[in-house]
Protein backbone atom coordinates (compact mmCIF):
# COMPACT_ATOMS: atom_id res chain seq x y z
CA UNK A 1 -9.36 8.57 17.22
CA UNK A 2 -6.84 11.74 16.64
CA UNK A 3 -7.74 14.53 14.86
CA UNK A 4 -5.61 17.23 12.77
CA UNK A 5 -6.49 20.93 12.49
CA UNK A 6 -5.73 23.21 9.69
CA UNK A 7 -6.35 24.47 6.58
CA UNK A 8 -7.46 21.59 4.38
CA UNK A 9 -7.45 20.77 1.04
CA UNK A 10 -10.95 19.49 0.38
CA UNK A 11 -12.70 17.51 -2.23
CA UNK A 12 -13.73 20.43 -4.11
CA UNK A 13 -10.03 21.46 -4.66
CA UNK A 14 -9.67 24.29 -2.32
CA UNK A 15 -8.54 25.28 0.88
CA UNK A 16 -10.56 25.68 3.68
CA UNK A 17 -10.10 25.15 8.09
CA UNK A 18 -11.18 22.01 9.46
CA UNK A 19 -10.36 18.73 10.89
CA UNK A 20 -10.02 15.90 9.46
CA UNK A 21 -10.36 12.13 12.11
CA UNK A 22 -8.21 9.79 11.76
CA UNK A 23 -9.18 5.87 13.22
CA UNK A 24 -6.83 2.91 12.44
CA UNK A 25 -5.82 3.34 8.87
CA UNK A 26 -8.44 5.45 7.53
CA UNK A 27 -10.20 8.77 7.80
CA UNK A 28 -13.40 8.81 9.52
CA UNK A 29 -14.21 12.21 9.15
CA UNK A 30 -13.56 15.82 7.46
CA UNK A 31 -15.05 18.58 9.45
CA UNK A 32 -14.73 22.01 8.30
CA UNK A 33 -14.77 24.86 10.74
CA UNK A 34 -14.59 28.90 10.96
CA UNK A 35 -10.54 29.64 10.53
CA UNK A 36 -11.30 32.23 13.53
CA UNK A 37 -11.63 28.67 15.01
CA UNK A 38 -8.54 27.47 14.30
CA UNK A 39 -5.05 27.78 16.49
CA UNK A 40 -2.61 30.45 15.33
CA UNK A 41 -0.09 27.43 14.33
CA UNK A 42 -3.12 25.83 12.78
CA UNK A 43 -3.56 28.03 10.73
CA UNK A 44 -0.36 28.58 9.36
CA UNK A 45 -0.29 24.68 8.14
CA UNK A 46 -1.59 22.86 5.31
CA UNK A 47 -3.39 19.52 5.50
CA UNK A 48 -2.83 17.79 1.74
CA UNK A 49 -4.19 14.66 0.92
CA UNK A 50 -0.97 12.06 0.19
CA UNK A 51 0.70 12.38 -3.06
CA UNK A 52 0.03 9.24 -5.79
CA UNK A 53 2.48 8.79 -8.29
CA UNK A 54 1.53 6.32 -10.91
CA UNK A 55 4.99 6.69 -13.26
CA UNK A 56 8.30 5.66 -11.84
CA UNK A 57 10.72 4.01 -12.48
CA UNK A 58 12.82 3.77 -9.03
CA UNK A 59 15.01 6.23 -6.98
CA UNK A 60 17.21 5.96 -3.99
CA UNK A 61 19.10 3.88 -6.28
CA UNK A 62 16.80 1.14 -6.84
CA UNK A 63 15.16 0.12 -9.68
CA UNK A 64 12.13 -1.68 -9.58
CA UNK A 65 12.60 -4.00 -12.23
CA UNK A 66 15.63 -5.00 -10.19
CA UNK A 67 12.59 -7.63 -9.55
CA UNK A 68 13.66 -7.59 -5.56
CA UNK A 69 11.71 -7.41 -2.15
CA UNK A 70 14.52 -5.03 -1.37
CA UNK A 71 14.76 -2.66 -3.95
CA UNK A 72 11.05 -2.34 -3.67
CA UNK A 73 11.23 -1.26 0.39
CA UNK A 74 13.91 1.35 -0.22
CA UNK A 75 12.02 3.06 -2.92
CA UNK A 76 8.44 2.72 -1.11
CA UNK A 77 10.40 4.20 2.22
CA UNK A 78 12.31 6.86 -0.26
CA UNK A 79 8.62 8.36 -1.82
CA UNK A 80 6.48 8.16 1.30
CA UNK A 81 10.10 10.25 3.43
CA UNK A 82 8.90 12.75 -0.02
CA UNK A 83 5.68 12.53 0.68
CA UNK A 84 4.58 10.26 -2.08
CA UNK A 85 1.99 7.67 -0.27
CA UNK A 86 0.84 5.85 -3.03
CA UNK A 87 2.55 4.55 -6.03
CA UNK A 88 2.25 2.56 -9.08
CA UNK A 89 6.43 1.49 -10.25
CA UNK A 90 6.37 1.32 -14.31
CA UNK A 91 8.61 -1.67 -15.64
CA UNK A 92 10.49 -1.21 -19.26
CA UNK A 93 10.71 -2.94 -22.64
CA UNK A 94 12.60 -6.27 -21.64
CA UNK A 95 11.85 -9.41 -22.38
CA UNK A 96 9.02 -11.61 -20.98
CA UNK A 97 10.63 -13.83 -19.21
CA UNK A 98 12.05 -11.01 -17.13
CA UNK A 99 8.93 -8.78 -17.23
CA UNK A 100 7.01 -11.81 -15.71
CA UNK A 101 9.61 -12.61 -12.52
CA UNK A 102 9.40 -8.54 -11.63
CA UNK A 103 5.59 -8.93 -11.89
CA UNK A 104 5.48 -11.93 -9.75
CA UNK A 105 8.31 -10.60 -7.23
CA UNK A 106 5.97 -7.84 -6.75
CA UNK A 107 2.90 -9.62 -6.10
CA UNK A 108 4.20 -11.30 -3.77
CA UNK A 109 6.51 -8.72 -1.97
CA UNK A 110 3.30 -6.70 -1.72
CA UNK A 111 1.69 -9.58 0.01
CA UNK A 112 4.14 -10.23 2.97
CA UNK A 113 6.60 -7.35 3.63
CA UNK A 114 6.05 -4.56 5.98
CA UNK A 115 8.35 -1.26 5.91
CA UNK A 116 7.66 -0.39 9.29
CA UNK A 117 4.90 -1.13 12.19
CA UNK A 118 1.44 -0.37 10.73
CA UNK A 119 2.60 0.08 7.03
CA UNK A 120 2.89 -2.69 5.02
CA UNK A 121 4.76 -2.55 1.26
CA UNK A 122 0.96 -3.33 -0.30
CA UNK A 123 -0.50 -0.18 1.19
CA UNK A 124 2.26 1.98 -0.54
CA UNK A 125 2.65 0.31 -3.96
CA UNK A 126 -0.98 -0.02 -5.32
CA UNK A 127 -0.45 -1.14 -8.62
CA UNK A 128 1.95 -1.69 -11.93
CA UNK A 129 2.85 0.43 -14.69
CA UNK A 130 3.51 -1.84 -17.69
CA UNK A 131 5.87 0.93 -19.84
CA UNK A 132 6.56 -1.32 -22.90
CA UNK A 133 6.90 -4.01 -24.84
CA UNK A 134 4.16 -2.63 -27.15
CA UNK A 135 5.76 0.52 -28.28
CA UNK A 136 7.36 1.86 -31.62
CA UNK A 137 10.95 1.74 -32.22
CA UNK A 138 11.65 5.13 -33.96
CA UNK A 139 9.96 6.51 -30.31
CA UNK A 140 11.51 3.85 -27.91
CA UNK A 141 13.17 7.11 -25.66
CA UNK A 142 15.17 5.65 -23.37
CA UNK A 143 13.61 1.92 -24.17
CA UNK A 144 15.28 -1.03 -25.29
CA UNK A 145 14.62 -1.74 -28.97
CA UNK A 146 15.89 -5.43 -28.98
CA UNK A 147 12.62 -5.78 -27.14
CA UNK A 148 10.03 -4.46 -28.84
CA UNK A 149 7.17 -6.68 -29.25
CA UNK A 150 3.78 -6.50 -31.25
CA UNK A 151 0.88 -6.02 -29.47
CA UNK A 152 -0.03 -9.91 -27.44
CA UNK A 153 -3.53 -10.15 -25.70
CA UNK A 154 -1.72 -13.49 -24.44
CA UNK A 155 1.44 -11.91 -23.36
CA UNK A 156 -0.79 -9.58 -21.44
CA UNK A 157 -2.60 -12.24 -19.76
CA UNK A 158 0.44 -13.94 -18.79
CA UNK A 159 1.89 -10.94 -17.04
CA UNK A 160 -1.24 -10.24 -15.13
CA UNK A 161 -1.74 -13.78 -13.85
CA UNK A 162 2.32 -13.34 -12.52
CA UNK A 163 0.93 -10.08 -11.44
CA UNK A 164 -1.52 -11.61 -9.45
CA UNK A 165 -3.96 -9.01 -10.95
CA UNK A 166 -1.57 -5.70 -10.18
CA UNK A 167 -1.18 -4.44 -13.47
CA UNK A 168 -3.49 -1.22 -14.08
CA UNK A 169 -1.75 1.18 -16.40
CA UNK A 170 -0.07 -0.79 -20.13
CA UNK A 171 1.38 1.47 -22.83
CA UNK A 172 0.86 0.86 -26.28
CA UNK A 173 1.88 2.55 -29.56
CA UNK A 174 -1.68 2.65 -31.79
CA UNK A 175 -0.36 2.15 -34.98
CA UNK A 176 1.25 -1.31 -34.09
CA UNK A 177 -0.60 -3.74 -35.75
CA UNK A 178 -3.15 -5.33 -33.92
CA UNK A 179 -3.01 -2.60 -31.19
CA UNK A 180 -6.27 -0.87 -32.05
CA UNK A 181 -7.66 -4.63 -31.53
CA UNK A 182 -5.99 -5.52 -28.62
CA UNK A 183 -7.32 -2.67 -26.92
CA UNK A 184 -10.55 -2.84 -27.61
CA UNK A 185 -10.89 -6.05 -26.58
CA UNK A 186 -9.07 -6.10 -23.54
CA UNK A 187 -10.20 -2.48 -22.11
CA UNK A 188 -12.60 -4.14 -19.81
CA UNK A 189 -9.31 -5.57 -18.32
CA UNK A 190 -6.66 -2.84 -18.85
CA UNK A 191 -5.95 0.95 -19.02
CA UNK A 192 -4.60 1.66 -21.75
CA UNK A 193 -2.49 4.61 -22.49
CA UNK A 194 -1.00 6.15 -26.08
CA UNK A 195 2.97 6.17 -25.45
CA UNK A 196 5.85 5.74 -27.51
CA UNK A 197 4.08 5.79 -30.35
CA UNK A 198 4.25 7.93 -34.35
CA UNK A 199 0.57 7.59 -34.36
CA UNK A 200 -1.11 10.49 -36.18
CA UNK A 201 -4.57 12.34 -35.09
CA UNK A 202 -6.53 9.74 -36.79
CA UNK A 203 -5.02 6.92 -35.53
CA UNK A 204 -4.63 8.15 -31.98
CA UNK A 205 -8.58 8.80 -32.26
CA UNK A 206 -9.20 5.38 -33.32
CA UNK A 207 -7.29 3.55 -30.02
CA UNK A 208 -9.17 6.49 -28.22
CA UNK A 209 -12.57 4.47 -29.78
CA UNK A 210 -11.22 1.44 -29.15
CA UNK A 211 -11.05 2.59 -25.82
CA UNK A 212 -7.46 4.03 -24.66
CA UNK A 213 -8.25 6.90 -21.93
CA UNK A 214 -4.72 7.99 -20.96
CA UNK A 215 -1.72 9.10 -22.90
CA UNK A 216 2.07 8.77 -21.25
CA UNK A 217 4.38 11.62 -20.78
CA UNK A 218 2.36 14.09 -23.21
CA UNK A 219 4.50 15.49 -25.93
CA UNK A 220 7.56 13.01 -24.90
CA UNK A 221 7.68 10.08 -27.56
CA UNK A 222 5.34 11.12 -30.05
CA UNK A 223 4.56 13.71 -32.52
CA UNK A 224 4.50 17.62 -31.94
CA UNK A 225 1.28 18.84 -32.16
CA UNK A 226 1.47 21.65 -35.52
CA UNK A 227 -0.95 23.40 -36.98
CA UNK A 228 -2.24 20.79 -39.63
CA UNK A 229 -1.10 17.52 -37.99
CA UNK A 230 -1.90 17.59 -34.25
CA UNK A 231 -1.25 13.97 -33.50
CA UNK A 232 -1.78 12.41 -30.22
CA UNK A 233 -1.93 15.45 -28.56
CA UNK A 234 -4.93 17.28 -30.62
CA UNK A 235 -6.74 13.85 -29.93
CA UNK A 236 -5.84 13.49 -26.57
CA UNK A 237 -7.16 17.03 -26.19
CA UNK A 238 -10.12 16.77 -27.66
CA UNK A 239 -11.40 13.84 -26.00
CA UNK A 240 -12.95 14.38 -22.25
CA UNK A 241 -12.85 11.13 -21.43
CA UNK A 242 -8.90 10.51 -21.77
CA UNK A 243 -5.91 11.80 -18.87
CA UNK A 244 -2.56 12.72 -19.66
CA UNK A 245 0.52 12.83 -18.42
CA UNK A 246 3.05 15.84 -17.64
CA UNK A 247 6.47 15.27 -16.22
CA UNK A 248 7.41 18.90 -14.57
CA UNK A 249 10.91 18.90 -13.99
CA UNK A 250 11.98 21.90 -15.58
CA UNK A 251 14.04 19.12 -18.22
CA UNK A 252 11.25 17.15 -20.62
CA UNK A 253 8.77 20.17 -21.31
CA UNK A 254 9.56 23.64 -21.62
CA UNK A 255 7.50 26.08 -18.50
CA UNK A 256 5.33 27.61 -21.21
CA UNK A 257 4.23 24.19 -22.41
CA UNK A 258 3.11 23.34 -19.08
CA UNK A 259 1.54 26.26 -18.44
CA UNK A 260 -0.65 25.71 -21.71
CA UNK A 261 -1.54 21.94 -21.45
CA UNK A 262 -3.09 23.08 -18.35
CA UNK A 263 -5.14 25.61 -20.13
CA UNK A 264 -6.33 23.02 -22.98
CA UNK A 265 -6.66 20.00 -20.78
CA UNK A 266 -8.20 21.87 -18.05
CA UNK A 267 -7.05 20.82 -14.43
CA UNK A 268 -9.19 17.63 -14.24
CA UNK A 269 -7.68 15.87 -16.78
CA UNK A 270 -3.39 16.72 -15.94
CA UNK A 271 -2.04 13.76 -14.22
CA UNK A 272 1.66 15.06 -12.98
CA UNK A 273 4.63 12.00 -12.54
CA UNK A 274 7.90 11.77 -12.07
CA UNK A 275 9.17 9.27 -14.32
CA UNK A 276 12.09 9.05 -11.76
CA UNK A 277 14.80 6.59 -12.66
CA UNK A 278 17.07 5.07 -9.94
CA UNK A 279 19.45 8.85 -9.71
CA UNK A 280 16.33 10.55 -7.74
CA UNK A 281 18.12 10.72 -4.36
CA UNK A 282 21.37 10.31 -5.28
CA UNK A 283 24.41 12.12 -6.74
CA UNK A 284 25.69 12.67 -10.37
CA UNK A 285 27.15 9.96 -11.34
CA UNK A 286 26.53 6.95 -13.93
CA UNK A 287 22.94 4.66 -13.33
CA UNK A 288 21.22 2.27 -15.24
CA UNK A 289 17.88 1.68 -16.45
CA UNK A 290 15.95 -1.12 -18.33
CA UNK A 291 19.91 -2.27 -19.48
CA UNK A 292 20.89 0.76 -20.44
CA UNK A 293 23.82 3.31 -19.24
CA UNK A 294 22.56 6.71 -18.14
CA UNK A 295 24.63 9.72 -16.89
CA UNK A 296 23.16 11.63 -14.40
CA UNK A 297 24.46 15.85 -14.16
CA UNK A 298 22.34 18.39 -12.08
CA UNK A 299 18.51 17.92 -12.83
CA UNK A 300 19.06 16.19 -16.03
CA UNK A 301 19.62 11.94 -16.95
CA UNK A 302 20.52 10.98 -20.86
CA UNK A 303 21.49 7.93 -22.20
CA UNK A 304 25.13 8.06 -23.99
CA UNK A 305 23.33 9.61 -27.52
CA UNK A 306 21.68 12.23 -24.86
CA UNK A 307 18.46 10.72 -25.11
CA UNK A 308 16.30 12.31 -22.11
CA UNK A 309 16.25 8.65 -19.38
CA UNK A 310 13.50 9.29 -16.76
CA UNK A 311 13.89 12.09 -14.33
CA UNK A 312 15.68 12.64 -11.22
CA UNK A 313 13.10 14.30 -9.33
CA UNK A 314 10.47 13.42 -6.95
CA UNK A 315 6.55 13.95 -7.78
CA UNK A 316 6.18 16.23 -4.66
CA UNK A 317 8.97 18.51 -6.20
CA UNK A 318 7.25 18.22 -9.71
CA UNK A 319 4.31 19.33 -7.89
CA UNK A 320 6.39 22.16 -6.54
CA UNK A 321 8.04 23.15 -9.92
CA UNK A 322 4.06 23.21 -11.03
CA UNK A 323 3.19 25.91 -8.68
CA UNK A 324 6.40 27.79 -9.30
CA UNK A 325 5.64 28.12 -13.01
CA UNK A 326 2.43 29.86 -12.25
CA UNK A 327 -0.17 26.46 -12.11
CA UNK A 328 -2.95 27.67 -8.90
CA UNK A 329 -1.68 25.67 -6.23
CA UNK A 330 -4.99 23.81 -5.65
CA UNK A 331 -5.08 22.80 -9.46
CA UNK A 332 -1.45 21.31 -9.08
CA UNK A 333 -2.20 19.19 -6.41
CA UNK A 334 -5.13 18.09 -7.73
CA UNK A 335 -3.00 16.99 -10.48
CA UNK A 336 -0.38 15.10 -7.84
CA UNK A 337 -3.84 13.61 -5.83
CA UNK A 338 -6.77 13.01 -7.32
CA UNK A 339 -6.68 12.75 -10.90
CA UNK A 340 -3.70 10.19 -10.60
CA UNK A 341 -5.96 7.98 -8.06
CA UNK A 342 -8.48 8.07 -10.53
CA UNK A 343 -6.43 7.74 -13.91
CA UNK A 344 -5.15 4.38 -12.18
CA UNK A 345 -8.94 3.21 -10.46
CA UNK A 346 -8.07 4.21 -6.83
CA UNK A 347 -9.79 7.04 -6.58
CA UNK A 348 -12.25 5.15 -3.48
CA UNK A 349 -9.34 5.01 -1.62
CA UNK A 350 -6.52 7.55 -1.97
CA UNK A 351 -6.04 11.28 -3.40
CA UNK A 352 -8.29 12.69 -1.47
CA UNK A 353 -9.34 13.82 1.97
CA UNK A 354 -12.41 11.59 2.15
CA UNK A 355 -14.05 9.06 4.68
CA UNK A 356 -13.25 5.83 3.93
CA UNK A 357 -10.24 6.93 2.42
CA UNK A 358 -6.75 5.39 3.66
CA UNK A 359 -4.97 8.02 6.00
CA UNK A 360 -2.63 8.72 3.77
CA UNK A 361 -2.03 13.14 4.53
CA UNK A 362 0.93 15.63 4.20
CA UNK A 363 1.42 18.10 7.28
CA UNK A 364 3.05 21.65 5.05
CA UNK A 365 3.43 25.40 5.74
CA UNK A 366 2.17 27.61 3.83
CA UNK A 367 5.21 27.72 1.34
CA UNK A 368 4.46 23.91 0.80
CA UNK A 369 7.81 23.00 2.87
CA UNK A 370 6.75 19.59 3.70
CA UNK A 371 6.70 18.83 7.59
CA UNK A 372 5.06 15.68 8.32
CA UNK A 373 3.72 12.50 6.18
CA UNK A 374 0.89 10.32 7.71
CA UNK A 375 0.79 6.63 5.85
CA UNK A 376 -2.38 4.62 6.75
CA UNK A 377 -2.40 7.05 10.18
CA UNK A 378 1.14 6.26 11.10
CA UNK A 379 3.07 9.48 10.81
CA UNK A 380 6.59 10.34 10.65
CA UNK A 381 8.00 14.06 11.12
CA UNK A 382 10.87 15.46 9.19
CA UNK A 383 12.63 18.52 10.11
């Protein structure tokens, strides 16, 4: 058994000294203690649970719906170096046939490849992210329109049994027809999030009924929220039960609108992603994603009509760019932790420092410079 000292952040999303006792590839136990207690260089580092990122689309260079074994290691190895430990890769709007070979290719990548001793690919990449077909063409974003389909119970099926049961987040535009049926009879089965989509309050409330209880890259791809028509936001606001998303990297929302959402969602219902396309990690230059041409300059990735394509940045420095606009550190992470675990039902085993949970912890300083990354209690230090 080892045990790490420092200053924790626990369950109840704060800081406080303890320990927390690591065996195999799980926590065993969180102790807390007297800081007086604690080392001076103990006391000087953080202990955050690992980072969960259930919206990307790849980095490094790779792409996950490059369908490959490979692409899939180097983008696993590229968010756990960044201190992402768990991750859910989102696909795009392309056809079935291809949607179905990434799905499979993942199932079984997840099933027999390693990235190094101890850590296998399945303990980093937890789940899929199905971003598309059933979205709206005059909100597609950066999606293919060619492949736009109408909302298929059947389709859905298809992709899960190639999934081998890995798909946990699909997007869906509510005023498709036959979305607001699809969902409700397949939420059992699926989470279901509002994305892409020109629905309108009343129709966003309705596939909030029918059971939707997430919404994609708030304010991106839908509506503004004004005074007499708040649209998907006002409903998504409104409604306790239902998570959104924020992408915080200082290019799809403006600071003050982050700053807000996290006033009128309140801090347990903000899920922070990255939306990272293949340019995370890499330099300005031209990329690709789901078929189309994107040019990458500084911070920012457009498609040819300047379109906004993904981001370029890595959840942990969303997470920073959170704190730096003024969002409590401890309701940030939160938002980088827990509330993604539980948005995509892995909340029993990763965003938080529990027992039972996987070992999945970031070694910080206090300025949140990240020093260490432990992945099912194998760690590897960065200077």
């Amino acid at each position: 058994m080892r045990e790490i000292k420092g200053i924790l952040y626990t369950e109840a999303f704060r800081f406080a000294a303890g320990t927390v006792a690591l065996e195999g590839d799980r926590i065993v136990s969180v102790t807390p203690c007297g800081e007086a207690e604690l080392t001076p260089g103990e006391r000087e580092r953080y202990i955050l649970p690992g980072l969960v990122d259930i919206h990307l689309h790849g980095c490094a260079g790779r792409d996950f719906c490059e369908g490959t074994a490979e692409a899939f290691r180097v983008m696993a190895a590229y968010e756990l170096e960044h201190g992402v430990t768990t991750i859910c890769p989102a696909t795009m709007t392309l056809p079935e046939e291809q949607l179905g070979a990434v799905c499979a290719s993942c199932a079984q990548a997840v099933r027999v490849e390693t990235l190094s001793e101890g850590i296998a690919l399945g303990d980093v990449i937890r789940g899929i992210y199905l971003e598309g077909p059933f979205i709206a063409a005059k909100k597609k974003g950066a999606q293919n329109a060619a492949y736009i389909r109408l909302p298929d119970a059947g389709l859905l099926s298809r992709l899960q049994a190639a999934a081998d049961g890995m798909i946990r987040m699909v997007t869906i535009a509510p005023e498709m027809p036959g979305a607001l049926d699809c969902i409700a009879e397949n939420a059992d089965a699926f989470r279901f999030s509002i994305a892409h989509t020109c629905a309108d309050y009343d129709t966003a409330r309705a596939a909030i009924r029918a059971g939707a209880r997430h919404v994609t890259h708030l304010y991106n791809a839908m509506p503004p929220c004004l005074h007499r028509e708040p649209g998907v936001v006002g409903a998504a606001a409104e409604a306790a039960e239902v998570t959104a998303e924020l992408i915080c990297d200082g290019q799809h929302l403006h600071d003050s609108t982050v700053r807000n959402t996290f006033r009128l969602f309140g801090p347990e219902r903000l899920v922070l992603v990255s939306d990272s396309m293949m340019a995370a990690g890499m330099p300005d230059g031209t990329y690709a994603l789901g078929g189309q041409a994107v040019t990458v300059g500084g911070p920012r990735a457009v498609l040819a009509d300047g379109t906004l394509a993904g981001s370029v940045t890595d959840l942990y420095g969303c997470m920073l760019a959170a704190i730096g606009l003024g969002i409590p550190a401890e309701n940030a992470i939160r938002a980088a932790t827990y509330n993604p675990a539980c948005a995509a039902g892995l909340a029993g085993e990763c965003g938080a420092l529990r027992a039972g949970n996987r070992a999945d912890l970031l070694i910080t300083d206090r300025a949140f410079g990240l020093r260490a990354v432990y992945k099912s209690g194998i760690a590897a230090t960065f200077s």
